[in-house]
PDB file of N, CA and C in Angstrom:
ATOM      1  N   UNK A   1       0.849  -1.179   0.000  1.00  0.00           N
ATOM      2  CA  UNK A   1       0.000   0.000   0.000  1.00  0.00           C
ATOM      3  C   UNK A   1       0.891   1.237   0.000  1.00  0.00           C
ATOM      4  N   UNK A   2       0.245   2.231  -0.960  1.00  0.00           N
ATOM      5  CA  UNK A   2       1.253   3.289  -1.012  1.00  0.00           C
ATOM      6  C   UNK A   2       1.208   3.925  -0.009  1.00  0.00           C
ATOM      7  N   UNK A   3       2.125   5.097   0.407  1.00  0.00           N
ATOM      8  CA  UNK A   3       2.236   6.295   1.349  1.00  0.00           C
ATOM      9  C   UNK A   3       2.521   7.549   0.328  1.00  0.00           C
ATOM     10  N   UNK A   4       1.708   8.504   0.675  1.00  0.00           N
ATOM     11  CA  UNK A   4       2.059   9.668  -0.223  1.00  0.00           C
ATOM     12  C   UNK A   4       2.274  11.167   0.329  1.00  0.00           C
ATOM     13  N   UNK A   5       2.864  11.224   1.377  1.00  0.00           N
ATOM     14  CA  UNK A   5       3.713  11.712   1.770  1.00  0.00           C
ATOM     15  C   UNK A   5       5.550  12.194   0.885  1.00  0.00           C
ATOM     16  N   UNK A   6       5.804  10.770   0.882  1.00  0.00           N
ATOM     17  CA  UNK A   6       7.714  10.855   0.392  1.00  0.00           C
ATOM     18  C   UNK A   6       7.699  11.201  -0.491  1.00  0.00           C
ATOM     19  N   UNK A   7       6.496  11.614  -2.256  1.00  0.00           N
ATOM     20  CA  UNK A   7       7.211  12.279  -2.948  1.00  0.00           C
ATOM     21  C   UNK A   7       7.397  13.571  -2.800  1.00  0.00           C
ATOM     22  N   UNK A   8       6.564  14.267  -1.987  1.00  0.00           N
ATOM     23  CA  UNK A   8       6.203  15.846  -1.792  1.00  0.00           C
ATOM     24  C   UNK A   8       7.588  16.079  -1.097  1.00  0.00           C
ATOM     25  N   UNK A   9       7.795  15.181   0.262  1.00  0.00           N
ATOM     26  CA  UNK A   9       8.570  14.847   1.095  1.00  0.00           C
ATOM     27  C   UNK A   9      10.193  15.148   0.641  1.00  0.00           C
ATOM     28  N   UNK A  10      10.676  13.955  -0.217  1.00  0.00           N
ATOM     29  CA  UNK A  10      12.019  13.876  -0.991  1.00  0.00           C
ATOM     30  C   UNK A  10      12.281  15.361  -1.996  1.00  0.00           C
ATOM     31  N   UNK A  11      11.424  16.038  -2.760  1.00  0.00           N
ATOM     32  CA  UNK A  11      11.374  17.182  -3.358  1.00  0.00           C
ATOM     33  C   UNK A  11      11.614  18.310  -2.096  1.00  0.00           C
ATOM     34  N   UNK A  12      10.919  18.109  -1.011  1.00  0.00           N
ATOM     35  CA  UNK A  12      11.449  19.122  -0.134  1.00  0.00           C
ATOM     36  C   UNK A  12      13.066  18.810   0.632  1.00  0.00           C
ATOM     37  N   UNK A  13      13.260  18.023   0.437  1.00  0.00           N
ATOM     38  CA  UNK A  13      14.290  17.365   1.146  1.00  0.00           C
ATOM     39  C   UNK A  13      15.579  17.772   0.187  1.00  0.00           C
ATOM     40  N   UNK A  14      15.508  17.043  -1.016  1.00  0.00           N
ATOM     41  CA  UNK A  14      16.612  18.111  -1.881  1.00  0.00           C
ATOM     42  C   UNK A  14      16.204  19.328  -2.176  1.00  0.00           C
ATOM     43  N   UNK A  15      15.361  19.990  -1.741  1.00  0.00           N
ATOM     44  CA  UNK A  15      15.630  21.922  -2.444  1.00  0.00           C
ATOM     45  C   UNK A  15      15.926  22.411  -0.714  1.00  0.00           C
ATOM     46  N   UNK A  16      15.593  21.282   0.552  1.00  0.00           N
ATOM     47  CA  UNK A  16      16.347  22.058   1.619  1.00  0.00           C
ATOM     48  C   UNK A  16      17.909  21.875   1.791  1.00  0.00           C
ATOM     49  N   UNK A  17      18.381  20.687   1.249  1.00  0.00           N
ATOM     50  CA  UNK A  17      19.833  20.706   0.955  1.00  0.00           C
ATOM     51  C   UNK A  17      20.657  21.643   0.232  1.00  0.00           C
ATOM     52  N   UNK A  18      19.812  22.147  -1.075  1.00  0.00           N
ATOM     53  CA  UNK A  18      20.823  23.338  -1.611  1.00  0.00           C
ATOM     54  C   UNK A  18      20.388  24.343  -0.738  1.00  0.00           C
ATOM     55  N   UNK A  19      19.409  24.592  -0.114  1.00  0.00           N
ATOM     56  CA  UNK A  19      19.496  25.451   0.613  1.00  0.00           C
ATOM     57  C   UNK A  19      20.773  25.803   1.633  1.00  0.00           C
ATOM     58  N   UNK A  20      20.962  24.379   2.142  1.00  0.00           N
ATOM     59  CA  UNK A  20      22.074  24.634   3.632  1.00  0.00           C
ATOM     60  C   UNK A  20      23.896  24.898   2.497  1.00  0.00           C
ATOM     61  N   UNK A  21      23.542  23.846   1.462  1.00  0.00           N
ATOM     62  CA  UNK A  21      24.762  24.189   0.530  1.00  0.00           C
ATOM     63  C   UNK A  21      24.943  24.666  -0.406  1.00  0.00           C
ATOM     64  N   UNK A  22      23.837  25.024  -1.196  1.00  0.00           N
ATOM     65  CA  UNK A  22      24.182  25.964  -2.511  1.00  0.00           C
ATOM     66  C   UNK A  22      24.917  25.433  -3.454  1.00  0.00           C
ATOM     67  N   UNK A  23      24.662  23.678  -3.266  1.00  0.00           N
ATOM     68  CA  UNK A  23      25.201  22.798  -4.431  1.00  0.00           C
ATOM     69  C   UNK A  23      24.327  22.618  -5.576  1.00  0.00           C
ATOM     70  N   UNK A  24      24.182  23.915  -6.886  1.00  0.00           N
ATOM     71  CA  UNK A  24      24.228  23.890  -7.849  1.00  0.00           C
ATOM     72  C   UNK A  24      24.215  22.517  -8.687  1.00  0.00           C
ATOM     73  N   UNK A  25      25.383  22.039  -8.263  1.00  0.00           N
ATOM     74  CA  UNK A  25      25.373  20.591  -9.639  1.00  0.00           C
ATOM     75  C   UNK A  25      25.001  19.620  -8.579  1.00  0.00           C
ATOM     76  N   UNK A  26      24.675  19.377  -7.384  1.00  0.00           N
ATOM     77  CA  UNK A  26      23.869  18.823  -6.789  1.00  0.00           C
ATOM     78  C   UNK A  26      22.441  18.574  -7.124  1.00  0.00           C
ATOM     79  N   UNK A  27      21.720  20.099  -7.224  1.00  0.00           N
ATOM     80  CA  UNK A  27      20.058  19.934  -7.389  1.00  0.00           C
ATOM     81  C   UNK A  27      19.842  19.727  -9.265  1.00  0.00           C
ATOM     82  N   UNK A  28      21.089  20.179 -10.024  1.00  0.00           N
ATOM     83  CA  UNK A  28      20.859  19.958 -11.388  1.00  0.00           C
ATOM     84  C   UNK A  28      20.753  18.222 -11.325  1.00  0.00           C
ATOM     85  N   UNK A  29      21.651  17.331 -10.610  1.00  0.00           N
ATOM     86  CA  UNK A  29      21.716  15.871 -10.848  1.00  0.00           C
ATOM     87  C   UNK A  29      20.376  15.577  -9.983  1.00  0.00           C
ATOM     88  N   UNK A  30      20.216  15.591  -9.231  1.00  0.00           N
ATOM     89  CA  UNK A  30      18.653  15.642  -8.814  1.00  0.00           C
ATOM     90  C   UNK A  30      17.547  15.725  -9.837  1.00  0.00           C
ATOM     91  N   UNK A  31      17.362  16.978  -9.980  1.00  0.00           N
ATOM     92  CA  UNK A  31      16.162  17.284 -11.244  1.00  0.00           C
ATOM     93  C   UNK A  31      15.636  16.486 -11.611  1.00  0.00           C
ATOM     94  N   UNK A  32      15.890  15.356 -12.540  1.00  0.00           N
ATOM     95  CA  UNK A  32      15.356  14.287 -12.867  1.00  0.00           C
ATOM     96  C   UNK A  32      14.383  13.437 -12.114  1.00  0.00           C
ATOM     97  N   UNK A  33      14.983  13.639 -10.983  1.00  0.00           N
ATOM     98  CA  UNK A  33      14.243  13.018  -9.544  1.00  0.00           C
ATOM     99  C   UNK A  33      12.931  13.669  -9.388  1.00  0.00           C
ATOM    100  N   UNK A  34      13.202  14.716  -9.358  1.00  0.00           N
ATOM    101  CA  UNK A  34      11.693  16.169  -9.184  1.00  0.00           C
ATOM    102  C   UNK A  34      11.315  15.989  -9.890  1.00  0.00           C
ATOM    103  N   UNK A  35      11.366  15.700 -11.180  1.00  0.00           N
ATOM    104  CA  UNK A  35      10.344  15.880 -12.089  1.00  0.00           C
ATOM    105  C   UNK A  35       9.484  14.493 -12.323  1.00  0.00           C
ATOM    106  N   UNK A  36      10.496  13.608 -11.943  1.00  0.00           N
ATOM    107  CA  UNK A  36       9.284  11.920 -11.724  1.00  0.00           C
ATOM    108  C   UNK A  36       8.712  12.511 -11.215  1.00  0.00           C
ATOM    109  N   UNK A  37       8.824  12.839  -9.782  1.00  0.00           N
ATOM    110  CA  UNK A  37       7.852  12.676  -8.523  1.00  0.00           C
ATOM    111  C   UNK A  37       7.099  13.750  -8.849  1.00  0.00           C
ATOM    112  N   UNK A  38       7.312  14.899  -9.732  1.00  0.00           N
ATOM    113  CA  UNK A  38       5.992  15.875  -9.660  1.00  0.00           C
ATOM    114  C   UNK A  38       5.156  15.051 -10.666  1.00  0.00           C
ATOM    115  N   UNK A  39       5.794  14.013 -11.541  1.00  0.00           N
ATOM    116  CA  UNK A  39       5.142  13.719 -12.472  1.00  0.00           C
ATOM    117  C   UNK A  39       3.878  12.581 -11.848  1.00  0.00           C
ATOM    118  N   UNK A  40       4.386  11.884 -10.875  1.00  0.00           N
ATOM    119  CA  UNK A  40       3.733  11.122 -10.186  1.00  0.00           C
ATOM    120  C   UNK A  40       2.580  11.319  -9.446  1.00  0.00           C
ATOM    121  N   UNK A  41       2.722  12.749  -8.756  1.00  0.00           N
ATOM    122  CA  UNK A  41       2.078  13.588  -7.779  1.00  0.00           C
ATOM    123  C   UNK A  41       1.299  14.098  -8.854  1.00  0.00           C
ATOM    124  N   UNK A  42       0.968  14.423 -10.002  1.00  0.00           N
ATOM    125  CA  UNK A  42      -0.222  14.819 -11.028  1.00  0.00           C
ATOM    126  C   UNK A  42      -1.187  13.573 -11.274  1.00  0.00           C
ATOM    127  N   UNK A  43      -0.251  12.616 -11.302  1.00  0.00           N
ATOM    128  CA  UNK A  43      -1.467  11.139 -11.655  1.00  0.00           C
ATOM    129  C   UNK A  43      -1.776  10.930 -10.356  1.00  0.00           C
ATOM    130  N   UNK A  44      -1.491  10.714  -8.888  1.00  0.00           N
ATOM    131  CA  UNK A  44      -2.345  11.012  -7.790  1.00  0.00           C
ATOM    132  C   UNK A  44      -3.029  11.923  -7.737  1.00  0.00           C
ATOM    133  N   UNK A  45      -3.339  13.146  -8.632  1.00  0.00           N
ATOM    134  CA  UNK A  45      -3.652  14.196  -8.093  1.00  0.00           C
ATOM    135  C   UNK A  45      -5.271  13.794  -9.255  1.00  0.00           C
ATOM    136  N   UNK A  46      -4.782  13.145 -10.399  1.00  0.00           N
ATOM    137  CA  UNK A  46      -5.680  13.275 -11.649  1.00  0.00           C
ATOM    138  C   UNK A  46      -6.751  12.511 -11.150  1.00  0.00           C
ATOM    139  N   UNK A  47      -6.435  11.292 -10.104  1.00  0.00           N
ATOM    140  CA  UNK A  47      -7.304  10.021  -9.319  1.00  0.00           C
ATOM    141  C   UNK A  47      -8.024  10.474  -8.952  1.00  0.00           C
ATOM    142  N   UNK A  48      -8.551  11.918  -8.319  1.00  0.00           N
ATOM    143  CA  UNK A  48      -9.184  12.419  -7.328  1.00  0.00           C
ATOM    144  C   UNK A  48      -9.632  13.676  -8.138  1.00  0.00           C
ATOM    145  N   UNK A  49      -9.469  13.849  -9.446  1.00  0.00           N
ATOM    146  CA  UNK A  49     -10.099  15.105 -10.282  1.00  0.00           C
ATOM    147  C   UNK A  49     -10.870  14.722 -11.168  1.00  0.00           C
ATOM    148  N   UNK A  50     -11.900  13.665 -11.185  1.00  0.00           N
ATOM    149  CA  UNK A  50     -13.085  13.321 -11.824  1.00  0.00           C
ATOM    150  C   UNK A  50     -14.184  13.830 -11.774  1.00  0.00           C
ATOM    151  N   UNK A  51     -15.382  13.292 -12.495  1.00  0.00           N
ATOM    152  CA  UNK A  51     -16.247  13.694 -12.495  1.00  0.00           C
ATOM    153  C   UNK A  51     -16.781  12.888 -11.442  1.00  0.00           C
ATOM    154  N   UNK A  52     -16.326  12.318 -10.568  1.00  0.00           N
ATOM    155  CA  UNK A  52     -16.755  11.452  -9.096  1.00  0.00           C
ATOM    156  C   UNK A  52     -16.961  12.286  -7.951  1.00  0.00           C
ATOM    157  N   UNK A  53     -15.247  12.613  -8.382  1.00  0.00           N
ATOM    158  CA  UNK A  53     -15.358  13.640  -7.318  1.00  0.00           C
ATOM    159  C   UNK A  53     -15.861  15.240  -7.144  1.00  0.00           C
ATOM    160  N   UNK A  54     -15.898  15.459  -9.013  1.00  0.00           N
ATOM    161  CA  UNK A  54     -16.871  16.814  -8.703  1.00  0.00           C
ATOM    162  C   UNK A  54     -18.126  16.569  -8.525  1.00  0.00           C
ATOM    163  N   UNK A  55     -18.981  15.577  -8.621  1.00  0.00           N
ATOM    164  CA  UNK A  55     -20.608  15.564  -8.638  1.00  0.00           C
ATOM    165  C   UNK A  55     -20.696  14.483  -7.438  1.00  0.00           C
ATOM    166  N   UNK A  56     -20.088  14.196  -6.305  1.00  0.00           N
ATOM    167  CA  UNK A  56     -20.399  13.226  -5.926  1.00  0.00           C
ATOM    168  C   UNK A  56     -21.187  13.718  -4.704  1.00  0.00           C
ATOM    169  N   UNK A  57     -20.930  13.064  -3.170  1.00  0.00           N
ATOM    170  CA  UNK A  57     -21.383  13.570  -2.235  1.00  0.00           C
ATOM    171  C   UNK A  57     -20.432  14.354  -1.477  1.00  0.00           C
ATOM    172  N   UNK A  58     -20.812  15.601  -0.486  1.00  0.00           N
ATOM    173  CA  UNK A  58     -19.811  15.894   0.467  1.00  0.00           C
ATOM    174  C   UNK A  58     -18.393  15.705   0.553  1.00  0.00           C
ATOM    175  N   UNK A  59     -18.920  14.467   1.175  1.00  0.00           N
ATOM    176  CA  UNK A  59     -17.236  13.592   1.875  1.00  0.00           C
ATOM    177  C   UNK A  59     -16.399  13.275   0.217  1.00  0.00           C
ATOM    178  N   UNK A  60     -17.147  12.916  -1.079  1.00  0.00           N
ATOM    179  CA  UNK A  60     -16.713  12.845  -1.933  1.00  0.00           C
ATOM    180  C   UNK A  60     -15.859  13.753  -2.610  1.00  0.00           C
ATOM    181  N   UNK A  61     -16.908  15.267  -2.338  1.00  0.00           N
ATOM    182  CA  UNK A  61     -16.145  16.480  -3.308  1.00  0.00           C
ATOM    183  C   UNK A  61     -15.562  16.916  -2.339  1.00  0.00           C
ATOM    184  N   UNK A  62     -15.313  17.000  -0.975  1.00  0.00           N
ATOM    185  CA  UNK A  62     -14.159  17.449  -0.092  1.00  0.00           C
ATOM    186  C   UNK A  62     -12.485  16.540  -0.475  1.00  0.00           C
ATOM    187  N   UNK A  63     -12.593  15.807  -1.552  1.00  0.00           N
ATOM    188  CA  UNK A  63     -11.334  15.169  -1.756  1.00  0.00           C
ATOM    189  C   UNK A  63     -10.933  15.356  -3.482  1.00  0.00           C
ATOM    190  N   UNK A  64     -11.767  16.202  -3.745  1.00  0.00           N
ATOM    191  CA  UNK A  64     -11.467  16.534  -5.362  1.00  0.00           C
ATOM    192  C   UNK A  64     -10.111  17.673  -5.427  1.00  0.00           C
ATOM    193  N   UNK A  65      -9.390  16.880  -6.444  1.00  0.00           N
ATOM    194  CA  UNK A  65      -8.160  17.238  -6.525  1.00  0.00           C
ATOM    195  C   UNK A  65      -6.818  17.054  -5.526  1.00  0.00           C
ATOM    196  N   UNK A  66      -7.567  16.570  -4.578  1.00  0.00           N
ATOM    197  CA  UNK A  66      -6.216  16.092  -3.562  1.00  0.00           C
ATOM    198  C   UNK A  66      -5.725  14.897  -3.764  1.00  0.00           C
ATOM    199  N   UNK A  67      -4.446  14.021  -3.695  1.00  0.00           N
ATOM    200  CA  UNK A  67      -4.166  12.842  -3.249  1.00  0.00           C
ATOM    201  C   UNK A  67      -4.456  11.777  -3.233  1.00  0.00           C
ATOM    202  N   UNK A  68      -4.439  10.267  -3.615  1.00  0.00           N
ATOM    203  CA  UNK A  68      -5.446   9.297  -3.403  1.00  0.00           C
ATOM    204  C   UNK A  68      -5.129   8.780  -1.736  1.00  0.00           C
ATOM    205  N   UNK A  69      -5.918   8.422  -1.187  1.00  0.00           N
ATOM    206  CA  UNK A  69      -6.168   7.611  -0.144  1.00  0.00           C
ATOM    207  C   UNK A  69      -4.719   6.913  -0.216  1.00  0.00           C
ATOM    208  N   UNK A  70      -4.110   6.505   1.578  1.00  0.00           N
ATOM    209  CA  UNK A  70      -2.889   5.721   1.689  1.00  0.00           C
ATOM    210  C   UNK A  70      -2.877   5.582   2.722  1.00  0.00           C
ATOM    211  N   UNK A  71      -1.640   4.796   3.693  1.00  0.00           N
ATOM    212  CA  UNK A  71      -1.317   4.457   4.650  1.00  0.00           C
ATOM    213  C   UNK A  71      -0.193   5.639   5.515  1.00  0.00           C
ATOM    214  N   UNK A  72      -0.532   6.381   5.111  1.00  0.00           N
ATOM    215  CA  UNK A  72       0.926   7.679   5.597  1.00  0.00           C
ATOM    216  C   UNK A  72       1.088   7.430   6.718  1.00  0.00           C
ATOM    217  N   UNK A  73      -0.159   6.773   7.999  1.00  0.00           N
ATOM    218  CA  UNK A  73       0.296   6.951   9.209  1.00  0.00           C
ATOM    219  C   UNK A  73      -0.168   5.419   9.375  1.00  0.00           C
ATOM    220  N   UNK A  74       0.453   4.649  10.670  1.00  0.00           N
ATOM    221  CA  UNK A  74       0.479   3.448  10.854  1.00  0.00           C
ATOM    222  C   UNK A  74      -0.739   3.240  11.389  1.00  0.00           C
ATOM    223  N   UNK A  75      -1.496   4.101  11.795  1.00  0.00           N
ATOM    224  CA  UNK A  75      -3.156   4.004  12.203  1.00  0.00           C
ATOM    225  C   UNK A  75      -3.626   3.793  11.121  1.00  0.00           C
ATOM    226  N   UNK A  76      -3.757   4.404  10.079  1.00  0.00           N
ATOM    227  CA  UNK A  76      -4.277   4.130   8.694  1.00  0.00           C
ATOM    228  C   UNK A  76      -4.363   2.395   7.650  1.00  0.00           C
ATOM    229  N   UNK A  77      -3.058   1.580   8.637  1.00  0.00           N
ATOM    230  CA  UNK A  77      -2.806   0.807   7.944  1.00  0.00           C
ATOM    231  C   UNK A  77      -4.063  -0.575   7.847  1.00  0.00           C
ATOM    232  N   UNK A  78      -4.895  -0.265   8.474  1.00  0.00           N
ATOM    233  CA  UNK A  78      -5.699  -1.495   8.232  1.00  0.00           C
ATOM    234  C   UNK A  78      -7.260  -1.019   7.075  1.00  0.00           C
ATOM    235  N   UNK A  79      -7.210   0.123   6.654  1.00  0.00           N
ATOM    236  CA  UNK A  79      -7.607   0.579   5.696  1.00  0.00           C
ATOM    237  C   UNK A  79      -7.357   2.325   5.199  1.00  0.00           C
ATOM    238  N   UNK A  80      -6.655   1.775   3.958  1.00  0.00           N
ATOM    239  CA  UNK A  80      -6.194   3.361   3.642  1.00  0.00           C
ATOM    240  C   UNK A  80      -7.221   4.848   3.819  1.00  0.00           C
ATOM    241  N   UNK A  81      -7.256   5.525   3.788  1.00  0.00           N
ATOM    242  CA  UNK A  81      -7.642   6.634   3.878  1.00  0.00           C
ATOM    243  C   UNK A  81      -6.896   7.990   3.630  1.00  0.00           C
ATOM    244  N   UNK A  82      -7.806   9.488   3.330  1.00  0.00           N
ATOM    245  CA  UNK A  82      -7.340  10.184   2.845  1.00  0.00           C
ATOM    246  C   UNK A  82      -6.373  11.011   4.260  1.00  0.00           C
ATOM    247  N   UNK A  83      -5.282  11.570   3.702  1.00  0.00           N
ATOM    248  CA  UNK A  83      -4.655  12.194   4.728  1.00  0.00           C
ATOM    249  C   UNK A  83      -3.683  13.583   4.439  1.00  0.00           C
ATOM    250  N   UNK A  84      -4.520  14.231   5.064  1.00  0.00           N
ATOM    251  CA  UNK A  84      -4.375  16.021   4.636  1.00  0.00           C
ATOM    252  C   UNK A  84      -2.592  15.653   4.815  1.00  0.00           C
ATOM    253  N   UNK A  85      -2.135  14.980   5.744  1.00  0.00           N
ATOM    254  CA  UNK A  85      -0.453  14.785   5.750  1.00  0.00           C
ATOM    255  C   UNK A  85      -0.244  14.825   4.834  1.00  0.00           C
ATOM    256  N   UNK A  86      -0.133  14.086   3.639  1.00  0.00           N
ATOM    257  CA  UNK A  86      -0.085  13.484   2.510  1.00  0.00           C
ATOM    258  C   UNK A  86      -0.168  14.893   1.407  1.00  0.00           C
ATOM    259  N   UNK A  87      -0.918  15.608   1.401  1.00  0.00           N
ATOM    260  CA  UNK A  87      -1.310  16.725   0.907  1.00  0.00           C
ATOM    261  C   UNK A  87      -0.489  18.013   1.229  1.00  0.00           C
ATOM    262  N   UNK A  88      -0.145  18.647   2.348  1.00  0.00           N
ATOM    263  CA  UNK A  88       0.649  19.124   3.039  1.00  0.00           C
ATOM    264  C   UNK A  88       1.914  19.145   2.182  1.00  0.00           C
ATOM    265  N   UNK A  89       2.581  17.734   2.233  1.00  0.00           N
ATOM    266  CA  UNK A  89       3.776  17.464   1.641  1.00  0.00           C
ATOM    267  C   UNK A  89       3.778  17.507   0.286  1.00  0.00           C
ATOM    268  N   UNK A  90       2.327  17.694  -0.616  1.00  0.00           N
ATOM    269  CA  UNK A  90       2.299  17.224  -1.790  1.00  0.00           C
ATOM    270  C   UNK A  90       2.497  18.901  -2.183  1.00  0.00           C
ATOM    271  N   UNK A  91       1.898  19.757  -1.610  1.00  0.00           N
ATOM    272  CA  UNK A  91       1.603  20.869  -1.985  1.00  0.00           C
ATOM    273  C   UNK A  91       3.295  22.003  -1.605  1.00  0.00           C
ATOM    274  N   UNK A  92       3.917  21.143  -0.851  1.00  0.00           N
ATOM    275  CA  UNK A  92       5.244  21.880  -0.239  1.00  0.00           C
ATOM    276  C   UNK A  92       6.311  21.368  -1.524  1.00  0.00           C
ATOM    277  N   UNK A  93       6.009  19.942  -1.742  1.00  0.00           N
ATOM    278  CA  UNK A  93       7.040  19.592  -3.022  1.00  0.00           C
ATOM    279  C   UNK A  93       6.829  20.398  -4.146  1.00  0.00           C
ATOM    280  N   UNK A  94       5.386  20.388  -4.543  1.00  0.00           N
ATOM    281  CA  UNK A  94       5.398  20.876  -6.144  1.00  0.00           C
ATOM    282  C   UNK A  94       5.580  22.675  -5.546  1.00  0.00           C
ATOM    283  N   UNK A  95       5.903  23.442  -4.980  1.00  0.00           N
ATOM    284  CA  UNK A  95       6.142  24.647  -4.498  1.00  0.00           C
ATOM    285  C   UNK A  95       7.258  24.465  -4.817  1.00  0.00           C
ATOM    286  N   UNK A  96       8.442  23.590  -3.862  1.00  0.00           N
ATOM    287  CA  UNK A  96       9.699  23.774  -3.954  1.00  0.00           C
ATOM    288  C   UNK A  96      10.438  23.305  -5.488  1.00  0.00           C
ATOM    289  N   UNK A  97       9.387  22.368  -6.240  1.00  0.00           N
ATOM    290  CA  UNK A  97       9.996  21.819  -7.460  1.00  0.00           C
ATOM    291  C   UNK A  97       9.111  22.582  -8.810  1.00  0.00           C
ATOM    292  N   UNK A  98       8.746  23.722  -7.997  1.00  0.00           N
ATOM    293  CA  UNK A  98       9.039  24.665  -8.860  1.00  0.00           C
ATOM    294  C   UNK A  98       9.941  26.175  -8.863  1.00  0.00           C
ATOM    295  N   UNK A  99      10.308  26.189  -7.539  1.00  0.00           N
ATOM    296  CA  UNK A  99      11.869  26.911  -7.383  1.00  0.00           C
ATOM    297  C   UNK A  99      12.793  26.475  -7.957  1.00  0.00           C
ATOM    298  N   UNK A 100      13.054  25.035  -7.822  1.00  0.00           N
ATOM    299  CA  UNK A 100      14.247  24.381  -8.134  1.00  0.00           C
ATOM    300  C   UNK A 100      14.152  24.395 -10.341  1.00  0.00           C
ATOM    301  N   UNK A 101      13.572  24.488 -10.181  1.00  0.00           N
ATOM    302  CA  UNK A 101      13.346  24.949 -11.649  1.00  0.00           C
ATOM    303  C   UNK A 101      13.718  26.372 -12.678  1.00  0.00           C
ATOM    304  N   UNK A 102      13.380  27.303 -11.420  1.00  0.00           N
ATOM    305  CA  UNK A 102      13.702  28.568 -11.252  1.00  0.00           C
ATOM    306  C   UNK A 102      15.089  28.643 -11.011  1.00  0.00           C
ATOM    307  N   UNK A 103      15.762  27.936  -9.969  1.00  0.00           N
ATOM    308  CA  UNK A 103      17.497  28.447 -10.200  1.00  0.00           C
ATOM    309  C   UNK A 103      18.241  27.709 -10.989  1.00  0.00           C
ATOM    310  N   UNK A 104      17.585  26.614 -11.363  1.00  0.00           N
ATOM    311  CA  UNK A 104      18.180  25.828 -12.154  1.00  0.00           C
ATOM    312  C   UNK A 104      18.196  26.733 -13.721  1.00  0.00           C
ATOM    313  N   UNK A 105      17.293  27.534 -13.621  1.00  0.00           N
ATOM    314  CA  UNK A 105      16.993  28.198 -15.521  1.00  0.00           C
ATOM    315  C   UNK A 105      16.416  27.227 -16.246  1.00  0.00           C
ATOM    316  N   UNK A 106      15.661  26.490 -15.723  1.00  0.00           N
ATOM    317  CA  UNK A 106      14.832  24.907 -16.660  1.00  0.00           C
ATOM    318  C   UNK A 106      13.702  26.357 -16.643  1.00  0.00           C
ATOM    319  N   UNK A 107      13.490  27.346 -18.035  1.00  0.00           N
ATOM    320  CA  UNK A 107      12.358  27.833 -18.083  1.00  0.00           C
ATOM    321  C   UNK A 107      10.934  26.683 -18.185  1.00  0.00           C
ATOM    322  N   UNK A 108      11.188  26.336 -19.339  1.00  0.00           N
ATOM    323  CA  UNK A 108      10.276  25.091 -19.526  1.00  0.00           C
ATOM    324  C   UNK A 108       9.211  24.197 -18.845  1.00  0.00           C
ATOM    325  N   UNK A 109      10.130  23.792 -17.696  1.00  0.00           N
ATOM    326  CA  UNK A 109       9.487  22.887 -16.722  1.00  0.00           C
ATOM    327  C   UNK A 109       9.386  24.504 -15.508  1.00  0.00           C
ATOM    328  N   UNK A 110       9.573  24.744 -15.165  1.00  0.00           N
ATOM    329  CA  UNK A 110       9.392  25.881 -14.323  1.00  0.00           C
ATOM    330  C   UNK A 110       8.050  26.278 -14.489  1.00  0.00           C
ATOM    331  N   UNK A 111       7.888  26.910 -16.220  1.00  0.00           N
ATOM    332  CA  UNK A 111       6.319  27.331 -16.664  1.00  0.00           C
ATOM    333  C   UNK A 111       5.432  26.221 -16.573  1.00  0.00           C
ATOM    334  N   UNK A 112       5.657  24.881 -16.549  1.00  0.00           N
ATOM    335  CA  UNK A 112       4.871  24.290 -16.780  1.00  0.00           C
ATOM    336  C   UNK A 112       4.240  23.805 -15.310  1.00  0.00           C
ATOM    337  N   UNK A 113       5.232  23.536 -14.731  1.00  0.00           N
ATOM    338  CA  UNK A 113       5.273  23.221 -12.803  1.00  0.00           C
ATOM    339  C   UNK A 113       4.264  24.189 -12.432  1.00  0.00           C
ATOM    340  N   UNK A 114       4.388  25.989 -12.500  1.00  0.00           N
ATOM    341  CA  UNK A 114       3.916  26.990 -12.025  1.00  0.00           C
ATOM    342  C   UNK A 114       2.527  26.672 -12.185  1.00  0.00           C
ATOM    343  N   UNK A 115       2.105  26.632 -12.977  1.00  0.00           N
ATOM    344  CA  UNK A 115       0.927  26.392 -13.558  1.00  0.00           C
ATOM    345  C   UNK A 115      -0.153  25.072 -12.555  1.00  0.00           C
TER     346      UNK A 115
END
């Protein structure tokens, strides 16, 4: 069962490293990394941007556009569920992996991330 937390997670984790070091060819060899995981974090994100979740009930459209359901916390593990944790981190990665885009000069993915 997934956890979806670590990709938001790992994206914050390398743009706080160049932070403490300002290793340049550090977050460039990275990159590749950010851009799976933002790429990943859009198809979790696409799971939950249906027409299910816009027309559904309440508890349904309170989860449109967020995250799919997971185990992020070990309470969770005997049936997944949605977890604003999960979201939190999702919304801090694609923030920071679109800075890291920005010092990197990747216009491209930068405009497209922003968005």
């Amino acid at each position: 069962m997934p956890e979806n937390d670590s990709h938001g997670e790992m994206i914050y984790l390398i743009r706080e490293y160049f932070n403490f070091t300002h290793d340049t060819a550090f977050l460039k060899s990275k990159n590749p990394n950010v851009i799976k995981a933002v790429s990943y974090i859009e198809y979790l994100i696409a799971q939950n941007s249906t027409d299910h979740f816009i027309n559904g009930n309440d508890s349904v459209r309170a989860c449109f556009g967020l995250v799919t359901e997971s185990i992020s916390h070990e309470g969770y593990s005997a049936k997944p569920m949605h977890s604003y944790w999960d979201d939190f981190f999702t919304m801090k990665g694609l923030k920071d992996a679109v800075e890291i885009q920005k010092i990197l000069g990747e216009n491209s993915s930068y405009e497209r991330l922003k968005k």
